[in-house]
PDB file of N, CA and C in Angstrom:
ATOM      1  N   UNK A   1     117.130 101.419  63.149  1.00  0.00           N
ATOM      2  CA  UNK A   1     117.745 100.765  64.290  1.00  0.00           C
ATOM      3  C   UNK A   1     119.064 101.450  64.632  1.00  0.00           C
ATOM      4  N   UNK A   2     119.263 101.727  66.009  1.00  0.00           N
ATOM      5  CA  UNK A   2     120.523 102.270  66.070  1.00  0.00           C
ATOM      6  C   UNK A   2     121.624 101.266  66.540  1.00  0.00           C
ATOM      7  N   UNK A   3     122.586 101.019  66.065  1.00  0.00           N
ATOM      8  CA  UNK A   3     123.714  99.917  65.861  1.00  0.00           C
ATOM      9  C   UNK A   3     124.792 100.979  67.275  1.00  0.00           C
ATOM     10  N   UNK A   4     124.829 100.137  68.299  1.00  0.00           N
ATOM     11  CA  UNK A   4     125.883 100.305  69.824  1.00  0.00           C
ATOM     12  C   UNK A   4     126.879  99.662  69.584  1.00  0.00           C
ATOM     13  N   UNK A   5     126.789  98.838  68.962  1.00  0.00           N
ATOM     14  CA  UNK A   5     128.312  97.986  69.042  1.00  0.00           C
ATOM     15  C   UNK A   5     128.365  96.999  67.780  1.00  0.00           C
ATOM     16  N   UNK A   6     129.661  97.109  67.197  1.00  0.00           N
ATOM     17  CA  UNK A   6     130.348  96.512  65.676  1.00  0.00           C
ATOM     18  C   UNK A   6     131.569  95.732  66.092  1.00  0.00           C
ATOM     19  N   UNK A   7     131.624  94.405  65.687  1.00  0.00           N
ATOM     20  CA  UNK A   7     132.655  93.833  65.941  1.00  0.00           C
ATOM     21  C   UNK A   7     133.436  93.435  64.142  1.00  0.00           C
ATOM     22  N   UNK A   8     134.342  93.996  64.250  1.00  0.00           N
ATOM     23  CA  UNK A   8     134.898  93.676  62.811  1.00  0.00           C
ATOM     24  C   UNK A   8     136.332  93.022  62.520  1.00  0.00           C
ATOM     25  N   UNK A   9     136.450  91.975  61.630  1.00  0.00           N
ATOM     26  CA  UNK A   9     137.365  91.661  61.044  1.00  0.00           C
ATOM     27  C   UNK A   9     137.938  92.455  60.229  1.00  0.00           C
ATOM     28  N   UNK A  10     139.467  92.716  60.732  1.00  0.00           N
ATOM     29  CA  UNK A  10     139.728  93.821  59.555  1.00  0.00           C
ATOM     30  C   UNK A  10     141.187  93.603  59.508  1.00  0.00           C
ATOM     31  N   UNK A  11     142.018  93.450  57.799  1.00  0.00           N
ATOM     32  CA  UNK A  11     143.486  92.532  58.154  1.00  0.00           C
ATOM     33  C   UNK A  11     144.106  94.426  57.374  1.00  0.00           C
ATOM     34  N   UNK A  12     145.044  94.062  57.842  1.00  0.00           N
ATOM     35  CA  UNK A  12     146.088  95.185  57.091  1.00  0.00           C
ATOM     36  C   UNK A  12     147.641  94.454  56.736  1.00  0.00           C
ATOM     37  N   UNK A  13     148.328  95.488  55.971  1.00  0.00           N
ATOM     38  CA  UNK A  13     149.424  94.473  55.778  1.00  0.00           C
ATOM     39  C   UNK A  13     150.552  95.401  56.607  1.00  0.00           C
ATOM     40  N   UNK A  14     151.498  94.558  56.813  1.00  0.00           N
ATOM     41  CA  UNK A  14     152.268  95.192  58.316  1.00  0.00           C
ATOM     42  C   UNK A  14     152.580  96.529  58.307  1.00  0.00           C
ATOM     43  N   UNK A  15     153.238  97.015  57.538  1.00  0.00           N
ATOM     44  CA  UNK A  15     153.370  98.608  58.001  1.00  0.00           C
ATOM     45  C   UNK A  15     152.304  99.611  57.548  1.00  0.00           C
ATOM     46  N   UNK A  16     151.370  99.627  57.204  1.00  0.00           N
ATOM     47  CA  UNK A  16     150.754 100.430  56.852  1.00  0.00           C
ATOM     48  C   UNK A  16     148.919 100.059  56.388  1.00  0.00           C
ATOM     49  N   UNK A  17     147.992 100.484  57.044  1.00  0.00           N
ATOM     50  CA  UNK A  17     148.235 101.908  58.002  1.00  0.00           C
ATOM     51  C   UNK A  17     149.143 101.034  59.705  1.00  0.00           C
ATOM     52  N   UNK A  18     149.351 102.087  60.414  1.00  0.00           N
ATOM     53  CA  UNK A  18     149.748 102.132  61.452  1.00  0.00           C
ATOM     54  C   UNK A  18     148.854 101.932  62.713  1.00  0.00           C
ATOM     55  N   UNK A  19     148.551 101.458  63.512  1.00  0.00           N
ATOM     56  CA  UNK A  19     147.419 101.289  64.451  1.00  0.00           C
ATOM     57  C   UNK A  19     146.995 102.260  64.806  1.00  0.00           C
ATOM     58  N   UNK A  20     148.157 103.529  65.360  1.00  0.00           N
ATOM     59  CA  UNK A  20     147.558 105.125  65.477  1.00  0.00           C
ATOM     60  C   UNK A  20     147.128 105.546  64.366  1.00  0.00           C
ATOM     61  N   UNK A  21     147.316 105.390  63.141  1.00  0.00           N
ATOM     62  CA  UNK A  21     146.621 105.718  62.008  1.00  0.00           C
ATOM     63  C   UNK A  21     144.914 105.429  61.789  1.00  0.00           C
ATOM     64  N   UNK A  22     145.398 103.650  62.047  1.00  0.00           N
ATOM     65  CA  UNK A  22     143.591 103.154  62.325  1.00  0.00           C
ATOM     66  C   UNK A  22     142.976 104.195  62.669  1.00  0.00           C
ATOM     67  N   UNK A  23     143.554 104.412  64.028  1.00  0.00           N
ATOM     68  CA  UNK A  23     142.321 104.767  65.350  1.00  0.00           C
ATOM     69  C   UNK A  23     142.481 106.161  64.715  1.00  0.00           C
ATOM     70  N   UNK A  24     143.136 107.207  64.375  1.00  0.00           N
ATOM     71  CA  UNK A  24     142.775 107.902  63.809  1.00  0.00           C
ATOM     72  C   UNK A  24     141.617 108.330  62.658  1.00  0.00           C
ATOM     73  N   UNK A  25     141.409 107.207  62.479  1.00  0.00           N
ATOM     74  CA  UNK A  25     140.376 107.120  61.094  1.00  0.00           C
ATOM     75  C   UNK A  25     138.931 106.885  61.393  1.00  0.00           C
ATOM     76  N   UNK A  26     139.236 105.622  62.791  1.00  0.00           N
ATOM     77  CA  UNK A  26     137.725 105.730  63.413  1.00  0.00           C
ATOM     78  C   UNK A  26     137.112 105.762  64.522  1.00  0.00           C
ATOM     79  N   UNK A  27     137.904 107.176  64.950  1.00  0.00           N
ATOM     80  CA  UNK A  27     137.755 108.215  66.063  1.00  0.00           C
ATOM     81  C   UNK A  27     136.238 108.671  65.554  1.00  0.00           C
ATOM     82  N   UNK A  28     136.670 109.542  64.144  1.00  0.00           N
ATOM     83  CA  UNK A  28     135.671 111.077  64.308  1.00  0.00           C
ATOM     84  C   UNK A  28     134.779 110.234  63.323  1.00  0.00           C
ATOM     85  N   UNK A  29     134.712 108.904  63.097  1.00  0.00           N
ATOM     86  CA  UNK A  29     132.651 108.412  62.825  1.00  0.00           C
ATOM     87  C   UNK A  29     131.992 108.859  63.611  1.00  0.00           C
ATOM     88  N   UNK A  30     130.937 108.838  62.775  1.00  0.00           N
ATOM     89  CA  UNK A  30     129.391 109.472  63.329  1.00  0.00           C
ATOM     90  C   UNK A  30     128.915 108.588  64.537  1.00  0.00           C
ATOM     91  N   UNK A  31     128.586 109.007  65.681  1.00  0.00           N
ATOM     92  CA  UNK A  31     128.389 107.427  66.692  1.00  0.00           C
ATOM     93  C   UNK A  31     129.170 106.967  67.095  1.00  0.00           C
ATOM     94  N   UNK A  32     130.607 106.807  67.013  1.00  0.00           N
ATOM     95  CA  UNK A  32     131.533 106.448  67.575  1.00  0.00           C
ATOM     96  C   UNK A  32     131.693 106.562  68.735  1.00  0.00           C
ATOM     97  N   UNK A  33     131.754 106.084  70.397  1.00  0.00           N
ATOM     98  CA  UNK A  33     132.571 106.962  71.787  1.00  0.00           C
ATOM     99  C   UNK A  33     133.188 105.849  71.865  1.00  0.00           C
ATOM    100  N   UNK A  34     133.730 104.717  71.546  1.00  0.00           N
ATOM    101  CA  UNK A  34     134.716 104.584  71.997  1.00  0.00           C
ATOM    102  C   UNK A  34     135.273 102.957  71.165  1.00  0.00           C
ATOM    103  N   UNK A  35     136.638 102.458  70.869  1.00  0.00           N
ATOM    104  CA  UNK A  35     136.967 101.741  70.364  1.00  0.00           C
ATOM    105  C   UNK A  35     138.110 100.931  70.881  1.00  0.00           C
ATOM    106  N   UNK A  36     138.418  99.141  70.310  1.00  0.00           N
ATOM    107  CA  UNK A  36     139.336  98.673  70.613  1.00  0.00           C
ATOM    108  C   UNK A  36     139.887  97.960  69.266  1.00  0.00           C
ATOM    109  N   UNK A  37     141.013  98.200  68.824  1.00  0.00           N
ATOM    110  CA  UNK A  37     141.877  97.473  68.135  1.00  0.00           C
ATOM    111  C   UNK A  37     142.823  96.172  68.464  1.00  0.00           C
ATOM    112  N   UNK A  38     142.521  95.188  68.599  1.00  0.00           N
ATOM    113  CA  UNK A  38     143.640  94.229  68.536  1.00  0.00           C
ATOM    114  C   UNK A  38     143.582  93.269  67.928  1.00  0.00           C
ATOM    115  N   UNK A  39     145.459  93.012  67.339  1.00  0.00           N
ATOM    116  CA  UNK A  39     145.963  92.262  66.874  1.00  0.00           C
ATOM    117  C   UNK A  39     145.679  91.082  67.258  1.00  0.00           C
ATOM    118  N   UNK A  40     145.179  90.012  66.307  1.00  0.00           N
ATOM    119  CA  UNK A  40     144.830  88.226  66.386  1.00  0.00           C
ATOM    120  C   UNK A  40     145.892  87.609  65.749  1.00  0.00           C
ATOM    121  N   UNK A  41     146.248  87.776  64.615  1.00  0.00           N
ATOM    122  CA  UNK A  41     147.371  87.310  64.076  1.00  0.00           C
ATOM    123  C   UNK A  41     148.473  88.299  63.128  1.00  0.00           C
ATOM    124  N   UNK A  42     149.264  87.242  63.280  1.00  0.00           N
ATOM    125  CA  UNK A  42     150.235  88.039  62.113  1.00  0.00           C
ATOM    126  C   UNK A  42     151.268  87.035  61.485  1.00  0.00           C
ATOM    127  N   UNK A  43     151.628  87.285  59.808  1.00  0.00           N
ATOM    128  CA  UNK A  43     151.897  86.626  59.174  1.00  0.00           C
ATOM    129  C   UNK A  43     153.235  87.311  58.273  1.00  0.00           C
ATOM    130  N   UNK A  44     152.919  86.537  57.279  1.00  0.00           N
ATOM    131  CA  UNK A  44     154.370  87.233  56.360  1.00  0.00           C
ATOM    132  C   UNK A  44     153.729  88.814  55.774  1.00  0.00           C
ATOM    133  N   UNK A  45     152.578  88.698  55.424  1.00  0.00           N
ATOM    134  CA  UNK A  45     152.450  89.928  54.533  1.00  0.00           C
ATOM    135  C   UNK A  45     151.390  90.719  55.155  1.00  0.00           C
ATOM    136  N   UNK A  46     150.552  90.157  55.978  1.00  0.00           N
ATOM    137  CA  UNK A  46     149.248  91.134  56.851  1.00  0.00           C
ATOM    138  C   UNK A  46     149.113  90.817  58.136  1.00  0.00           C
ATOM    139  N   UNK A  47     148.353  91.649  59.060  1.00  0.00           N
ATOM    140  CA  UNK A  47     148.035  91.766  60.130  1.00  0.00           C
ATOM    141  C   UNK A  47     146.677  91.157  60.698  1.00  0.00           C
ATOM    142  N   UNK A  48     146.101  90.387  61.113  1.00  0.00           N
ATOM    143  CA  UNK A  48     144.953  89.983  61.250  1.00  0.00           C
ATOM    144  C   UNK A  48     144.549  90.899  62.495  1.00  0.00           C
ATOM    145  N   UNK A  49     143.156  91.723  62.507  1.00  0.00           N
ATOM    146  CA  UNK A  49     142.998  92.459  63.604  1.00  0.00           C
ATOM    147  C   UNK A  49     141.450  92.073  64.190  1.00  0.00           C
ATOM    148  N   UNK A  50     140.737  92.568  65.155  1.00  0.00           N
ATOM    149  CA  UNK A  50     139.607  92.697  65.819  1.00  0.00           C
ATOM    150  C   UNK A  50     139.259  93.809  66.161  1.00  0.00           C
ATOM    151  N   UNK A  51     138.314  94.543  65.444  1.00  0.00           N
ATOM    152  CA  UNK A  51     138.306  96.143  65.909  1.00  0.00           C
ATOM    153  C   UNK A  51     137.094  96.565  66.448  1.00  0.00           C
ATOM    154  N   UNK A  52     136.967  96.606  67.583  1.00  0.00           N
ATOM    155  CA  UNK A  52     135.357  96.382  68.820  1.00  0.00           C
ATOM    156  C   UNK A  52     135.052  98.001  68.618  1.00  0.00           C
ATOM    157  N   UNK A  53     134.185  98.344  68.013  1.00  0.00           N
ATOM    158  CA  UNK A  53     133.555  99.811  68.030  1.00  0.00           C
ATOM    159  C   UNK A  53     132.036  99.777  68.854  1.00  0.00           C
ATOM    160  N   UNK A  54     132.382 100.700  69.663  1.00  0.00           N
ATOM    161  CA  UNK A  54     130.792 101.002  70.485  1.00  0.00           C
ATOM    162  C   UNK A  54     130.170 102.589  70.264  1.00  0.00           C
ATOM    163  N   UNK A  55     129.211 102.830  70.571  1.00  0.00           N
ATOM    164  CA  UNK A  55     128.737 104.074  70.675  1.00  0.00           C
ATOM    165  C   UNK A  55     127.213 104.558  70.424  1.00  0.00           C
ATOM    166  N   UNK A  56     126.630 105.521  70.102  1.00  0.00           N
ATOM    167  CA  UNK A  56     125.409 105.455  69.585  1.00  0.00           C
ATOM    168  C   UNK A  56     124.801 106.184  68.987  1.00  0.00           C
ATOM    169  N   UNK A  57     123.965 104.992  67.741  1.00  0.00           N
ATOM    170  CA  UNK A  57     124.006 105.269  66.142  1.00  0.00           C
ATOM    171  C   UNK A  57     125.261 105.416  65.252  1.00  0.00           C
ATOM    172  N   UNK A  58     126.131 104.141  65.319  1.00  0.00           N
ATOM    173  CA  UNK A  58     127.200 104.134  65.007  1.00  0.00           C
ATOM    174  C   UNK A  58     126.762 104.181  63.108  1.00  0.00           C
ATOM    175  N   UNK A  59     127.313 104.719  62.454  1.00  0.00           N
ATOM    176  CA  UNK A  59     127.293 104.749  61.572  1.00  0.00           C
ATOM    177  C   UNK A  59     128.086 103.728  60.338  1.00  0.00           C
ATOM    178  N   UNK A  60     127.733 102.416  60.320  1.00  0.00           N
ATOM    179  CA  UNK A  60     128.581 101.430  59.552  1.00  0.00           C
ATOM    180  C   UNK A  60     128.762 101.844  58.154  1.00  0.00           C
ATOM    181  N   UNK A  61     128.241 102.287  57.272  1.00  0.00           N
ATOM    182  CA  UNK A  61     129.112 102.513  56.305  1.00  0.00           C
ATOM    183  C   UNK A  61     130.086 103.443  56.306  1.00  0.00           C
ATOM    184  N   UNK A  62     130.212 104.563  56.954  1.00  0.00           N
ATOM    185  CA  UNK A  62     131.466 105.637  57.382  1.00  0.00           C
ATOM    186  C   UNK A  62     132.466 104.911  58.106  1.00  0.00           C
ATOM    187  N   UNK A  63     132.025 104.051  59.004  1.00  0.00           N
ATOM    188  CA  UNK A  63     133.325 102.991  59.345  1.00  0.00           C
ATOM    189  C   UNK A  63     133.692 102.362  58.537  1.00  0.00           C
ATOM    190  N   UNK A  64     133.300 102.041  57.746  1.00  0.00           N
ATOM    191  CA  UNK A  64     134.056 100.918  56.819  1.00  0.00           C
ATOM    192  C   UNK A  64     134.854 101.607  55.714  1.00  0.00           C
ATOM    193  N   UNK A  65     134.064 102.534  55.380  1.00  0.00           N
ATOM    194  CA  UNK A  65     134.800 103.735  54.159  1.00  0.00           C
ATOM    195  C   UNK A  65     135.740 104.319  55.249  1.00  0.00           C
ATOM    196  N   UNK A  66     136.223 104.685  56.271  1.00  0.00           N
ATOM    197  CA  UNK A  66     137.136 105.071  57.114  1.00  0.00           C
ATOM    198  C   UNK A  66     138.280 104.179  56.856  1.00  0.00           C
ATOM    199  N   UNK A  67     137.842 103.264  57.440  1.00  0.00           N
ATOM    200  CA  UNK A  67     138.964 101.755  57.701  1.00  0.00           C
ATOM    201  C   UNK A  67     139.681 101.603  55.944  1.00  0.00           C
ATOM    202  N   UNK A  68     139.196 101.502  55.070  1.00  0.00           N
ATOM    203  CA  UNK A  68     138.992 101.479  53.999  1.00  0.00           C
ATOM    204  C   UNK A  68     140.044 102.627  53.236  1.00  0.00           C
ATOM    205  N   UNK A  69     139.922 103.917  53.875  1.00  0.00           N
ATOM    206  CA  UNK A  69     140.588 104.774  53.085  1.00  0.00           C
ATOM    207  C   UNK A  69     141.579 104.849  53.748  1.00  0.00           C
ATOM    208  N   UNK A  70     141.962 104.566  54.764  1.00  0.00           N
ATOM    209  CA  UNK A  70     143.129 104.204  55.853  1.00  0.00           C
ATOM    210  C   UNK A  70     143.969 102.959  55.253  1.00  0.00           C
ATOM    211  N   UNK A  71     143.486 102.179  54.593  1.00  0.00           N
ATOM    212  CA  UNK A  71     145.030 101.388  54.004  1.00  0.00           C
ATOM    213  C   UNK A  71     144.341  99.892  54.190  1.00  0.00           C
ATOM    214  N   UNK A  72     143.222  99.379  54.965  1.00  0.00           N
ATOM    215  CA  UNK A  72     143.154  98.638  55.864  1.00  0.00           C
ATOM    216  C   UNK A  72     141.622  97.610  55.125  1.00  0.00           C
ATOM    217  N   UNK A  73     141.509  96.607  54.896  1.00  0.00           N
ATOM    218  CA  UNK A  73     140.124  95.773  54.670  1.00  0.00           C
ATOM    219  C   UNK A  73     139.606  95.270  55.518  1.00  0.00           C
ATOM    220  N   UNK A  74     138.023  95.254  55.287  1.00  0.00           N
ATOM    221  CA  UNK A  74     137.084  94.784  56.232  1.00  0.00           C
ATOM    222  C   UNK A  74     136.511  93.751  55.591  1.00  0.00           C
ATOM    223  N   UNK A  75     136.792  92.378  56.364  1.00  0.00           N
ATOM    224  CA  UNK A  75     136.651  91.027  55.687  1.00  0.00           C
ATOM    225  C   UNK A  75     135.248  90.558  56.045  1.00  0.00           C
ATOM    226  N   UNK A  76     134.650  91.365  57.254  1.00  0.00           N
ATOM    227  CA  UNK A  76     133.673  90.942  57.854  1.00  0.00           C
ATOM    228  C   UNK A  76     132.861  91.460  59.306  1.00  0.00           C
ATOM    229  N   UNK A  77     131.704  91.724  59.167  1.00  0.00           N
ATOM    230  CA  UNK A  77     131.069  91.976  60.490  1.00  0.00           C
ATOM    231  C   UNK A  77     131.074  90.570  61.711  1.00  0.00           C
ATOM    232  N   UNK A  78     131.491  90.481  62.288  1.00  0.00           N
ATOM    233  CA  UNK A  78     131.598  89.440  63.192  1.00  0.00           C
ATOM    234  C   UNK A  78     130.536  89.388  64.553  1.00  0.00           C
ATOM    235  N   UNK A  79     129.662  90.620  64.568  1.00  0.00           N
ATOM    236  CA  UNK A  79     128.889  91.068  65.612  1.00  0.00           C
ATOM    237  C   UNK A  79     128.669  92.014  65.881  1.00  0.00           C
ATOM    238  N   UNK A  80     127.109  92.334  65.499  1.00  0.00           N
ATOM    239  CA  UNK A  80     126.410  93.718  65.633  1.00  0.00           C
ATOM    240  C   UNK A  80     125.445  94.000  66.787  1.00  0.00           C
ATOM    241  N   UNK A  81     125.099  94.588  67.367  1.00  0.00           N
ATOM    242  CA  UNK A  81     124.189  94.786  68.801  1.00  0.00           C
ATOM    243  C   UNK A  81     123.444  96.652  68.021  1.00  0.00           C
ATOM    244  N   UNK A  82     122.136  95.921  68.638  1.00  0.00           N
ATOM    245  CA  UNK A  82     121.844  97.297  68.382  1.00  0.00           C
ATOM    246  C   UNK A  82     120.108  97.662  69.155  1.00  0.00           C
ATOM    247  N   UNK A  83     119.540  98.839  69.108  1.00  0.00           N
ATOM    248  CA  UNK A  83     118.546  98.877  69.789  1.00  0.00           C
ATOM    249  C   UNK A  83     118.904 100.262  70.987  1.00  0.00           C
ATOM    250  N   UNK A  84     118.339 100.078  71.905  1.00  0.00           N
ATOM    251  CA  UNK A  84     118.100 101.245  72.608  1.00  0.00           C
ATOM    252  C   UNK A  84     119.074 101.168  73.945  1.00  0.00           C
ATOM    253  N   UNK A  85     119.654  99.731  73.931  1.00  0.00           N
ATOM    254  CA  UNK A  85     120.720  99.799  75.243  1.00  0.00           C
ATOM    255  C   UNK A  85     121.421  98.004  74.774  1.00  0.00           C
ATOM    256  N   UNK A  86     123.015  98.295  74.940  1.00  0.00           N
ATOM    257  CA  UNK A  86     123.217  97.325  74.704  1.00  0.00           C
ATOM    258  C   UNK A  86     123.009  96.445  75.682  1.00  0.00           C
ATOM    259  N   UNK A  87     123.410  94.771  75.195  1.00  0.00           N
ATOM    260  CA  UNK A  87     122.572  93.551  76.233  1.00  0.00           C
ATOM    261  C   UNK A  87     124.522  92.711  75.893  1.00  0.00           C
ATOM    262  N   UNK A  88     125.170  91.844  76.948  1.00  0.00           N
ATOM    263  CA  UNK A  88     125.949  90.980  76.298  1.00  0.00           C
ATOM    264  C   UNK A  88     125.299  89.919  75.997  1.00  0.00           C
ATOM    265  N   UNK A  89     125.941  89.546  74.782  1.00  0.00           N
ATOM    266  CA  UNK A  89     125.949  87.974  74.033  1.00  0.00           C
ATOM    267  C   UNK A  89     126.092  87.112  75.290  1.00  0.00           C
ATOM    268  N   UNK A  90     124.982  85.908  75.539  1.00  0.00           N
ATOM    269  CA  UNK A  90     125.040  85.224  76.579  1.00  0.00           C
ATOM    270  C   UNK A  90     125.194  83.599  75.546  1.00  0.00           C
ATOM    271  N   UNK A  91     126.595  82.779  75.775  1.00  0.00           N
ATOM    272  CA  UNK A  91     126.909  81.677  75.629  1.00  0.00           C
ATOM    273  C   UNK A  91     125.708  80.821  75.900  1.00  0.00           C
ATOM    274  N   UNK A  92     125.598  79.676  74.699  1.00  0.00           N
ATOM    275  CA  UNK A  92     124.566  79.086  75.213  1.00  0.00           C
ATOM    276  C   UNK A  92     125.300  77.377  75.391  1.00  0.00           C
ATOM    277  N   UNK A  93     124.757  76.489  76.716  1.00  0.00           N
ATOM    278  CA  UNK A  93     125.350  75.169  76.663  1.00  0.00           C
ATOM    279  C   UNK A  93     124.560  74.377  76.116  1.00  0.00           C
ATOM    280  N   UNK A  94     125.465  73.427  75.288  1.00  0.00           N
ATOM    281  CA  UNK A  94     125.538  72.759  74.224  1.00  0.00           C
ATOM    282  C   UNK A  94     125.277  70.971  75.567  1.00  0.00           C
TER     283      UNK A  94
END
């Protein structure tokens, strides 16, 4: 299956890595074209982030060993899409 889009929980602690550092790290994954980092929270000692990776045949374990050797933990996949073209998540009423 080829994986288009990774939504990840990923906390760091404030100075380090650096957000240009992040994105430095998961630029050159395999599958990667294009990414978003942002900050959800922040506290005394870490950074709570959201890091939206798209592309195709993204390669999830090189992202995570990326993020990983960059300073930074991955607490969780929060949303994976995958297949031959991505589709959005359609809300359903309750």
């Amino acid at each position: 299956m080829k994986i288009r889009r990774l939504v990840l929980d990923v906390d760091k602690t404030l100075s380090r890595p650096t957000l240009p550092e992040l994105a430095e790290a998961i630029g050159p994954v395999r599958g990667v074209q294009a990414f978003n980092i942002a900050v959800m929270e922040i506290d005394v000692e870490t950074v709570g982030m959201e890091v939206t990776v798209e592309g195709d045949d993204i390669d999830h374990d090189q992202l995570v060993s990326e993020i990983e050797r960059a300073g930074a933990v991955v607490h969780s996949v929060d949303e994976i899409a995958g297949g031959e073209r991505l589709i959005e998540n359609v809300k359903r009423k309750r």
